[in-house]
Structures are given as structure tokens and as C-alpha cells.
C-alpha atoms as a PDB file:
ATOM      1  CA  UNK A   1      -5.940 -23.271  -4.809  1.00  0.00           C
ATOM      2  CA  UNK A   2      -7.223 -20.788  -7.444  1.00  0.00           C
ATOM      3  CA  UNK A   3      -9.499 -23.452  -8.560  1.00  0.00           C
ATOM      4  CA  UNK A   4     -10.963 -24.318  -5.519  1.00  0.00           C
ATOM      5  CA  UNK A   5     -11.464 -20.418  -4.410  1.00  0.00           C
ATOM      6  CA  UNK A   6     -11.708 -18.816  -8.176  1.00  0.00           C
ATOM      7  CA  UNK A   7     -13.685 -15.976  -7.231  1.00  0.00           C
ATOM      8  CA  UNK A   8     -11.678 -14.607  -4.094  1.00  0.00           C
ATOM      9  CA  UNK A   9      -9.741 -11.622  -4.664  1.00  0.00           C
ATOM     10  CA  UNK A  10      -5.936 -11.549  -3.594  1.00  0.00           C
ATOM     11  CA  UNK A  11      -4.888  -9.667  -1.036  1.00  0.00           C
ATOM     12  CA  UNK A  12      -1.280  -8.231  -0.187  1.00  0.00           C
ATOM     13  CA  UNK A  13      -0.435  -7.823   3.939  1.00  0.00           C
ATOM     14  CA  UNK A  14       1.028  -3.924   3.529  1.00  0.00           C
ATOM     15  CA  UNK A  15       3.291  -4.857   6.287  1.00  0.00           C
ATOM     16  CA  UNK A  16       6.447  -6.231   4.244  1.00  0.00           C
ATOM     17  CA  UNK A  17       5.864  -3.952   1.641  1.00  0.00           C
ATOM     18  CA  UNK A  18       5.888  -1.227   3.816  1.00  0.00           C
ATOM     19  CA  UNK A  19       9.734  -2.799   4.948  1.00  0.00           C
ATOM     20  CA  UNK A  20      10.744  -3.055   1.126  1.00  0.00           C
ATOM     21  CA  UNK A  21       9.550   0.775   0.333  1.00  0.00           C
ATOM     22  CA  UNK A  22      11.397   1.717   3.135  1.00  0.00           C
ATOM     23  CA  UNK A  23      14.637   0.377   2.198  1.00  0.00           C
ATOM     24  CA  UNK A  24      14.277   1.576  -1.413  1.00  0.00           C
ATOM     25  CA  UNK A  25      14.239   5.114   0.450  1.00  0.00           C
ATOM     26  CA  UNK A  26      17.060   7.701   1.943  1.00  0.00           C
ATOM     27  CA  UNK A  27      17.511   7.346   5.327  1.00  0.00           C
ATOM     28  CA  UNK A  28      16.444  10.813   6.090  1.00  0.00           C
ATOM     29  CA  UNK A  29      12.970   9.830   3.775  1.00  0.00           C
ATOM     30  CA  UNK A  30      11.928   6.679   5.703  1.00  0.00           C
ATOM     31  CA  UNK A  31      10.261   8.187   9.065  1.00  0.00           C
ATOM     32  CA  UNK A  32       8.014  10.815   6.440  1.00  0.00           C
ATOM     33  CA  UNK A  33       7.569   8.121   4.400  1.00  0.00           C
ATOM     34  CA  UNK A  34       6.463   5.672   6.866  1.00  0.00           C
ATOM     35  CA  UNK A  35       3.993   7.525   8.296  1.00  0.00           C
ATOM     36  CA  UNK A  36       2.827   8.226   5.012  1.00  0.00           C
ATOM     37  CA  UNK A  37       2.142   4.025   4.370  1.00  0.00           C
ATOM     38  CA  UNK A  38       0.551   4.295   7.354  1.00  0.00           C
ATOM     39  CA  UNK A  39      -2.172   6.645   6.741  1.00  0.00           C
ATOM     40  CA  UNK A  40      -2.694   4.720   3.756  1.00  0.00           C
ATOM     41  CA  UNK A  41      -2.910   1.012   5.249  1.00  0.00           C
ATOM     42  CA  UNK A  42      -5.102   2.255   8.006  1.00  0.00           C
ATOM     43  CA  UNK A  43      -7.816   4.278   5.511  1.00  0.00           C
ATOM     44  CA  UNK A  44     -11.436   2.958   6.396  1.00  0.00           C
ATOM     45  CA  UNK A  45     -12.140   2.663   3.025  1.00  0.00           C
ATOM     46  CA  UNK A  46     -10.793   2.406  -0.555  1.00  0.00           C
ATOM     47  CA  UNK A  47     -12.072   5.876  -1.612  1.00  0.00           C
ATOM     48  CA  UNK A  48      -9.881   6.801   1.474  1.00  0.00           C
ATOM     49  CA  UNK A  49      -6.439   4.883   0.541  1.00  0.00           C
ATOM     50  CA  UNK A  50      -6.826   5.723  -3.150  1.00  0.00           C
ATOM     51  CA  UNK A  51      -5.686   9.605  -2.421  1.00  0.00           C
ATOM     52  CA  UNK A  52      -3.161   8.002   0.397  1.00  0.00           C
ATOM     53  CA  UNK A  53      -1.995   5.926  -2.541  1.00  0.00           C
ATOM     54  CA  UNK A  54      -1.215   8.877  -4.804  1.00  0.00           C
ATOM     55  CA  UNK A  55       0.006  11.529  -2.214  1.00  0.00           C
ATOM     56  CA  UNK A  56       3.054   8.657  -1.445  1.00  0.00           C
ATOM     57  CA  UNK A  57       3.775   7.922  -5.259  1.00  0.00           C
ATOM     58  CA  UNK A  58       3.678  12.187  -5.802  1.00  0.00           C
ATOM     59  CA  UNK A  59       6.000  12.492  -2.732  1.00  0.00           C
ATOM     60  CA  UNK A  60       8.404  10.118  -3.141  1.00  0.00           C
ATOM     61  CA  UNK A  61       8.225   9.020  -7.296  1.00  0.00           C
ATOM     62  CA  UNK A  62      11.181  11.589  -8.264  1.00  0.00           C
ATOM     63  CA  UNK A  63      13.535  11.219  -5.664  1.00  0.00           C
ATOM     64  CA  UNK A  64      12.772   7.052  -5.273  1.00  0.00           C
ATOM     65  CA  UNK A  65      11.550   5.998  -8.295  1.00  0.00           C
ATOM     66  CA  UNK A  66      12.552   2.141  -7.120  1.00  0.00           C
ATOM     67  CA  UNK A  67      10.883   2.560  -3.769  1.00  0.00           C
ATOM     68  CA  UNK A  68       7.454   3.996  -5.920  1.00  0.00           C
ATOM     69  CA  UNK A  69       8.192   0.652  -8.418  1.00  0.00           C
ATOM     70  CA  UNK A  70       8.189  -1.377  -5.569  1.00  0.00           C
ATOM     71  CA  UNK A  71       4.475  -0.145  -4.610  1.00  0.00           C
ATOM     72  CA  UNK A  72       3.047   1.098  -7.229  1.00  0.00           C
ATOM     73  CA  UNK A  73       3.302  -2.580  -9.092  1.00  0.00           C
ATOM     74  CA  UNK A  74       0.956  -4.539  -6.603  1.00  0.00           C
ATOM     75  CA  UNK A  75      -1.206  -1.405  -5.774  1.00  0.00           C
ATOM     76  CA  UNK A  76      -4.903  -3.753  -6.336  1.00  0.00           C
ATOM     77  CA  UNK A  77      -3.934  -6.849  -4.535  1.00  0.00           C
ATOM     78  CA  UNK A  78      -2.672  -4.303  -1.912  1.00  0.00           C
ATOM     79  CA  UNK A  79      -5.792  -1.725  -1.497  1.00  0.00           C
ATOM     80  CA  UNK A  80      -8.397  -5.023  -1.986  1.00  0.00           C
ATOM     81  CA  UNK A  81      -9.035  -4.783   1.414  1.00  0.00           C
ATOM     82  CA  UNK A  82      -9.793  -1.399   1.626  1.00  0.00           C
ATOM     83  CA  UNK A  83     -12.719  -2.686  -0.628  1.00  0.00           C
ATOM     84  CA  UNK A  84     -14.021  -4.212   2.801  1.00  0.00           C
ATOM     85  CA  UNK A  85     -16.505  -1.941   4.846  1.00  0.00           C
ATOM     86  CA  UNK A  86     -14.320  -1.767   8.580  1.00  0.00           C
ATOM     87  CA  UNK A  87     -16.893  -3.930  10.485  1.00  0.00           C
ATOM     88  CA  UNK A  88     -15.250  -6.904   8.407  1.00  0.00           C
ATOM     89  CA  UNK A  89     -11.557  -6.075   9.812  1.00  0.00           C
ATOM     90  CA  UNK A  90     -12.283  -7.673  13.247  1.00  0.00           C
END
């Protein structure tokens, strides 16, 4: 596949991730937490998720260093599409 489509840049669906943070979290964290991924996933741009990015990893990196792993690890593949301008999202 990579050979046929060298030059397209990967993408990560926030979705599961967003399920696999969660359950690297407290109970009493996850509803915070997920309305944190949220604001972050839904950014119109990647000079908007970038700060959403950090203000989860500074929230929750002490306390849930594993669910902050889990994230911080694929953070290009899953902020490429904030690299998109919105109109492209339809």
C-alpha cells in the first residue's frame, strides 16, 4: 500500500484512542478527561489541537502517566488531520 500511496500521510481515527485513554484513567478522571479529547478532536485546525494536545498531557501526565503514554506516542498520525483546512472534513 505504502508504495502505491507513498506520499499520503497516516492518519489515526481519535475515536478508539479516546476509549483506550479513558480506560488508562480513574473512574472519577474519565468524564473531565473526555471532554477534554473532545475539545481536542473537534479543533478546526492544528494550531488549535496543538494547545488541546498539551492542556490533556499537563492535566492528566502525573496522575496517568499510562493513559498520557497511550496518547502522547501517536500524537502526528493523530493531529494530521487537523493539518486539513475544515471545508475538507465533509
Amino acid at each position: 500500500m505504502w508504495q502505491v500511496y507513498g506520499e499520503t500521510r497516516r492518519q489515526r481515527c481519535g475515536v478508539p484512542k479516546t476509549g483506550k485513554v479513558l480506560n488508562d484513567l480513574p473512574k472519577g478522571q474519565q468524564k473531565q478527561a473526555k471532554q477534554h479529547l473532545h475539545e481536542m478532536w473537534m479543533a478546526a485546525s492544528r494550531q488549535e489541537a496543538e494547545p488541546a494536545f498539551d492542556d490533556v498531557v499537563s492535566a492528566y501526565g502525573t496522575k496517568s502517566p499510562k493513559a498520557v503514554e497511550c496518547l502522547s506516542k501517536d500524537r502526528d498520525v493523530l493531529l494530521t488531520f487537523d493539518d486539513f483546512p475544515a471545508e475538507h472534513w465533509v
